[in-house]
Protein backbone atom coordinates (compact mmCIF):
# COMPACT_ATOMS: atom_id res chain seq x y z
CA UNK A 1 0.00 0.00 0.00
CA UNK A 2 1.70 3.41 -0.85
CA UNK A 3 1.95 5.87 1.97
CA UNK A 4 -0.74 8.48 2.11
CA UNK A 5 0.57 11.79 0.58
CA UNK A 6 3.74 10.18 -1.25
CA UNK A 7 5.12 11.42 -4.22
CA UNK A 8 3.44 8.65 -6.84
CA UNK A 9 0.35 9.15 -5.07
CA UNK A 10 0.47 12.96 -5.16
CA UNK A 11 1.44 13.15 -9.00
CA UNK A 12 -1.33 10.28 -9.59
CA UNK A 13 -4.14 12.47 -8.09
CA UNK A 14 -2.92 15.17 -9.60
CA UNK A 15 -2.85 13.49 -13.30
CA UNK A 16 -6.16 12.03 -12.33
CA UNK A 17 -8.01 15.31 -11.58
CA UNK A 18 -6.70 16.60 -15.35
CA UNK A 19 -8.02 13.71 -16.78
CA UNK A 20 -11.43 14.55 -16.39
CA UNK A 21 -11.82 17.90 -18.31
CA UNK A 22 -8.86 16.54 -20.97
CA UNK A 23 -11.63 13.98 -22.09
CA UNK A 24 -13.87 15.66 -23.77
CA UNK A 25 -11.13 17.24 -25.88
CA UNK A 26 -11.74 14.33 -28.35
CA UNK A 27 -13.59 16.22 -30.76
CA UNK A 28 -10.99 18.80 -30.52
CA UNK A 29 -8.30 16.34 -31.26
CA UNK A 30 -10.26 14.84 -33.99
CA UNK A 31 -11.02 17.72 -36.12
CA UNK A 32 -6.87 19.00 -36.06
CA UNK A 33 -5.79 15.17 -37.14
CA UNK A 34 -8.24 15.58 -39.79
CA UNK A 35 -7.17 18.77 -40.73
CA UNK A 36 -3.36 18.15 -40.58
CA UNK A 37 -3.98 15.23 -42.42
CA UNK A 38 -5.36 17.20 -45.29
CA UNK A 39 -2.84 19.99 -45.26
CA UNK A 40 0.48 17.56 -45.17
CA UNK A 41 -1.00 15.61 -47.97
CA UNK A 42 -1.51 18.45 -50.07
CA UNK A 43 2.07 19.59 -49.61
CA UNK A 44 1.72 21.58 -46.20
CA UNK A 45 4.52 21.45 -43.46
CA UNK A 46 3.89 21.50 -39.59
CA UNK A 47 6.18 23.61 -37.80
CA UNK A 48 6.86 23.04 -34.21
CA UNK A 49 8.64 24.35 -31.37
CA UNK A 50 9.08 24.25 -27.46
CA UNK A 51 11.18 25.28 -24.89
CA UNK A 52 13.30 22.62 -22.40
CA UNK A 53 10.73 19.87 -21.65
CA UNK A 54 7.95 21.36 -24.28
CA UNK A 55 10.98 21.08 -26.96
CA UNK A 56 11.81 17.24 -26.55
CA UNK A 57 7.64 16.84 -26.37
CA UNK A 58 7.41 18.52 -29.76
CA UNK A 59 10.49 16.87 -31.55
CA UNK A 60 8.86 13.34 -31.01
CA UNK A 61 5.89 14.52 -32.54
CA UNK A 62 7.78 15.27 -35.78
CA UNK A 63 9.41 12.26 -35.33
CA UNK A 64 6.09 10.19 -35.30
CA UNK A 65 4.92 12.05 -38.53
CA UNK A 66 8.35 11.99 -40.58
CA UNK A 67 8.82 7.83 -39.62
CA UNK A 68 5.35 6.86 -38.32
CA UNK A 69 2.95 5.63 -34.95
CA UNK A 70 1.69 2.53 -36.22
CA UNK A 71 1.14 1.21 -39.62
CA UNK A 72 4.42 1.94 -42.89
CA UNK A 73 2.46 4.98 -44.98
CA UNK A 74 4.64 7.83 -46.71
CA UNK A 75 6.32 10.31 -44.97
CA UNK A 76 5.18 13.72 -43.90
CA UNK A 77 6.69 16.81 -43.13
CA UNK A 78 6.71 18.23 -39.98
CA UNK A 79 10.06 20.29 -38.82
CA UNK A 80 11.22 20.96 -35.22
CA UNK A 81 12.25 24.16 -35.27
CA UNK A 82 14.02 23.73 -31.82
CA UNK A 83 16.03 21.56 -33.76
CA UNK A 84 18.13 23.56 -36.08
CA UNK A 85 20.76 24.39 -33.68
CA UNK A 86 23.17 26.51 -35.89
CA UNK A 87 19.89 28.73 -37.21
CA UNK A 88 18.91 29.06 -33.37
CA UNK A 89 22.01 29.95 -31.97
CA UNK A 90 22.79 32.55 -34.69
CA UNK A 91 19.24 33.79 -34.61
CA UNK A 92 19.87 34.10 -30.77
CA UNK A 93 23.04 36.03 -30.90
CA UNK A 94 22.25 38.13 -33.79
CA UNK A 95 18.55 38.82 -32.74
CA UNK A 96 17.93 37.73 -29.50
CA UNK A 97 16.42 34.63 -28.03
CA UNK A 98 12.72 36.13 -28.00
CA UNK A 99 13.41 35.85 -31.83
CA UNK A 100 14.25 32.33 -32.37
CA UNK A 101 11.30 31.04 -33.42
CA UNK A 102 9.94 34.04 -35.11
CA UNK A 103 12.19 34.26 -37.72
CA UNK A 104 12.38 30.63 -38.82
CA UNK A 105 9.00 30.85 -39.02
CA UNK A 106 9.13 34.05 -41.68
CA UNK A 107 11.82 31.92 -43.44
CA UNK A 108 9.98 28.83 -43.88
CA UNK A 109 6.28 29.27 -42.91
CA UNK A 110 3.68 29.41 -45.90
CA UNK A 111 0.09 29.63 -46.37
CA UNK A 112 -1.01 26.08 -45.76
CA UNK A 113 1.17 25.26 -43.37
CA UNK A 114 0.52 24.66 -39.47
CA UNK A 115 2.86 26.00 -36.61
CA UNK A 116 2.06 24.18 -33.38
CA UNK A 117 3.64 25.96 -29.93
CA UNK A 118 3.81 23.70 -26.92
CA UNK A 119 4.69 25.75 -23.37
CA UNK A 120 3.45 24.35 -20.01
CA UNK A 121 3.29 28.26 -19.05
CA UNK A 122 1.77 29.62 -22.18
CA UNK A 123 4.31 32.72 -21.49
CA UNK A 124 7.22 32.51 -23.30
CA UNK A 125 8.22 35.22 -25.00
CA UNK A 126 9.62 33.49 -28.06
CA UNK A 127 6.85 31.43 -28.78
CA UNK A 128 4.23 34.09 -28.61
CA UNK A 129 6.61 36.03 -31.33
CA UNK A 130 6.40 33.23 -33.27
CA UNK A 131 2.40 32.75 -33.16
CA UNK A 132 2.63 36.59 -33.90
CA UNK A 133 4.76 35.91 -37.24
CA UNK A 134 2.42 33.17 -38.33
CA UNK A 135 -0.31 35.24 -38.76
CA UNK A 136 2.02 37.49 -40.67
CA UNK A 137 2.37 35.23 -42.92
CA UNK A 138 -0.48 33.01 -43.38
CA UNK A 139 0.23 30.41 -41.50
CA UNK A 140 -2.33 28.27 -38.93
CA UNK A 141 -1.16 28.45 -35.84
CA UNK A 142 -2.17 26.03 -32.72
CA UNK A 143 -1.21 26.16 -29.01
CA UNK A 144 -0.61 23.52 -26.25
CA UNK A 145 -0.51 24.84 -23.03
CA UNK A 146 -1.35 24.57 -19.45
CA UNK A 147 -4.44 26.50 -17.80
CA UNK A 148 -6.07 29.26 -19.69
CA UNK A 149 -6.41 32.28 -20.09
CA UNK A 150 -2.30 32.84 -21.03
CA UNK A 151 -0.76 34.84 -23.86
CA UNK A 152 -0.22 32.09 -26.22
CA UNK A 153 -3.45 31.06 -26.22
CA UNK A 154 -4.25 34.27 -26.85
CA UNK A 155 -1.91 34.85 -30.28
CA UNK A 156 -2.40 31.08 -31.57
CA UNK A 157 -5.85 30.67 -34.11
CA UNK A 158 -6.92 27.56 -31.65
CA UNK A 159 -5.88 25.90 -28.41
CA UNK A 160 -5.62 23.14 -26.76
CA UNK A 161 -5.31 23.88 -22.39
CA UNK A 162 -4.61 21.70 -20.01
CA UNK A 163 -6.38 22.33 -17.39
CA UNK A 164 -3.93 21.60 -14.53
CA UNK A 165 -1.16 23.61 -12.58
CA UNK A 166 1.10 21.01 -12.56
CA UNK A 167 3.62 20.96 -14.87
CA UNK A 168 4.89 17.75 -15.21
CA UNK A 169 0.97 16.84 -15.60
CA UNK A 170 0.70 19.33 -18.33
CA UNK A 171 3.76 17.66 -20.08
CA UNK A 172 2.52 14.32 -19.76
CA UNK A 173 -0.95 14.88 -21.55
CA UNK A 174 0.70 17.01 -24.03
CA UNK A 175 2.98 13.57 -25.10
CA UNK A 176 -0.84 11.98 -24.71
CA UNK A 177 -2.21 14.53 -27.31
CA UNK A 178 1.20 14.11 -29.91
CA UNK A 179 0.12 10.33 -29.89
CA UNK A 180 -3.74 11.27 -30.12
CA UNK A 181 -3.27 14.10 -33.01
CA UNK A 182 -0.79 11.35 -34.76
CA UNK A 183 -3.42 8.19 -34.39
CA UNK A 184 -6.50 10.60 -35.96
CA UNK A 185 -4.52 12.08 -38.54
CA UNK A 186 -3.46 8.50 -39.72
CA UNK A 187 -6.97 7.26 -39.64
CA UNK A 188 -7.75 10.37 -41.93
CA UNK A 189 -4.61 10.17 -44.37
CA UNK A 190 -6.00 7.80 -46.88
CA UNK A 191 -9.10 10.11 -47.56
CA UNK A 192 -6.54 13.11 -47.80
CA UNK A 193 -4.07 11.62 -50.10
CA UNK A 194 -6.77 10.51 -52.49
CA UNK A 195 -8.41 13.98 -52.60
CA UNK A 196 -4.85 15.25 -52.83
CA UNK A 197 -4.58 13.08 -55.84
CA UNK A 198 -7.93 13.99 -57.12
CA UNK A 199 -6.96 17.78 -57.82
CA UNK A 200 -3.67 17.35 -59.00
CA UNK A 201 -4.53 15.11 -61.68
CA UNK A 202 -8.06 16.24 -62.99
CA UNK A 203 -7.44 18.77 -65.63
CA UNK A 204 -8.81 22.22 -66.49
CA UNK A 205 -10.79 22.16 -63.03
CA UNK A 206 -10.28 25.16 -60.97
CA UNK A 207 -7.64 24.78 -58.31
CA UNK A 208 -5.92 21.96 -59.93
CA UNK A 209 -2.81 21.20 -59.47
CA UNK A 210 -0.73 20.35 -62.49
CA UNK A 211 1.93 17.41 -62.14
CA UNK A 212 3.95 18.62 -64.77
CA UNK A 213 4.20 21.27 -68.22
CA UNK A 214 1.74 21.59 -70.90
CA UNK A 215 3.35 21.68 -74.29
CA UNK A 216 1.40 23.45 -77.08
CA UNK A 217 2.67 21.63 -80.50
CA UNK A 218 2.06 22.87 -83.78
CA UNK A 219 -1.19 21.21 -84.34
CA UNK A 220 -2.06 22.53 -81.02
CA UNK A 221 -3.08 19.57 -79.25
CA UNK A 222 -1.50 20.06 -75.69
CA UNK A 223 0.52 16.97 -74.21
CA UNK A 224 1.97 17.34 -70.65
CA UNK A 225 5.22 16.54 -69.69
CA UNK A 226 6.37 15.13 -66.71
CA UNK A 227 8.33 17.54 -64.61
C-alpha cells in the first residue's frame, strides 16, 4: 500500500483530476488530425517548437509524422524548429532569443502550413513572437498549453489547455495529445491523399494542381510533360 501523501500518489491524483476535463477534448483532437492530415497531404509542413521539456515533447511529434505511430504509410513533413541548432544559436546572438522562433517561421512558414507551440506556461516570450509571425504570414497556428487564459493562447488561431497547474501533468498529456493528433490524422490520411490526388490530376478544373508542363505543338493539341 503506498503511503498516504507520497510522491506517486500525489502526481497520480494530480494526473487524475486533469483527466477529467482533458476527455472531452476528443472532438478537438479529432477535427486537427483531420485537418493536418489534409494539409500535409496536399504539400503543407507543420512547424513546431518548445522550450526545455515542451521542446523534446514537440520533436517526437515530428518524429512520429516523418517515420510513423503505427502502420508503414509515406512520410510527412513536420520540422522541429528547436532543432536547427546553428539557425537558433545565430538567430539568438544576432537577434535575441525572444526571436528564435519568429524568424524561422518568416523563413519557412507558408500559407497552408501549421505551426504548433507547446509551453506548459503559455508565457514565453519566443513562442508568442512566433504565433505573432504566423499570422504574418499566413500560417495556422495552434497552441498547447497549461491552464487558460495565457498569452499564447491568446496569439495562436486555436488551443488546446490543459487544465492543470502542474507541470509535469501538463507535459505528460501534451505527449498523450502528440500520440492522439498522430493516431486521428493516420486514420484520416487515406481520404486526404486521395483527394490530394484527385486535384492534382483532374485537368482544367479550378484549383488543380498540375503534375507537370503543358506543351502546345504545332497542331495545337496540348501533351503534358512530366516535370
Amino acid at each position: 500500500m503506498m503511503p498516504a501523501g507520497s510522491l506517486l500518489d500525489t502526481h497520480l491524483t494530480n494526473l487524475a483530476a486533469a483527466l477529467v476535463s482533458y476527455r472531452r477534448c476528443e472532438s478537438q483532437l479529432a477535427r486537427w488530425g483531420a485537418d493536418l492530415a489534409h494539409r500535409l497531404a496536399g504539400g503543407g509542413r507543420l512547424l513546431v517548437a518548445g522550450n526545455g521539456g515542451s521542446a523534446a515533447e514537440a520533436q517526437h511529434l515530428t518524429a512520429e509524422l516523418v517515420g510513423k505511430l503505427h502502420d508503414d504509410r509515406q512520410p510527412l513533413s513536420a520540422i522541429a524548429l528547436h532543432a536547427e541548432t546553428s539557425a537558433l544559436t545565430a538567430i539568438a546572438n544576432d537577434y535575441g532569443y525572444a526571436d528564435v522562433y519568429a524568424r524561422q517561421v518568416r523563413a519557412h512558414g507558408r500559407p497552408g502550413d501549421v505551426l504548433l507551440l507547446l509551453s506548459t506556461s503559455g508565457a514565453s516570450p519566443n513562442l508568442v513572437s512566433a504565433a505573432q509571425a504566423a499570422r504574418a504570414v499566413g500560417v495556422t497556428s495552434w497552441a498547447l498549453t497549461g491552464a487558460v487564459p495565457n498569452p499564447l493562447a491568446d496569439a495562436c488561431d486555436d488551443v488546446l489547455a490543459v487544465a492543470s497547474g502542474d507541470t509535469q501533468v501538463v507535459q505528460e498529456l501534451h505527449l498523450v495529445t502528440s500520440h492522439l493528433l498522430c493516431e486521428y490524422l493516420e486514420q484520416e490520411l487515406p481520404a486526404a491523399l486521395a483527394a490530394a490526388a484527385a486535384v492534382r490530376h483532374v485537368p482544367g478544373e479550378p484549383g488543380s494542381v498540375r503534375a507537370g508542363v503543358d506543351v502546345v505543338l504545332d497542331g495545337g493539341a496540348a501533351q503534358q510533360i512530366d516535370a
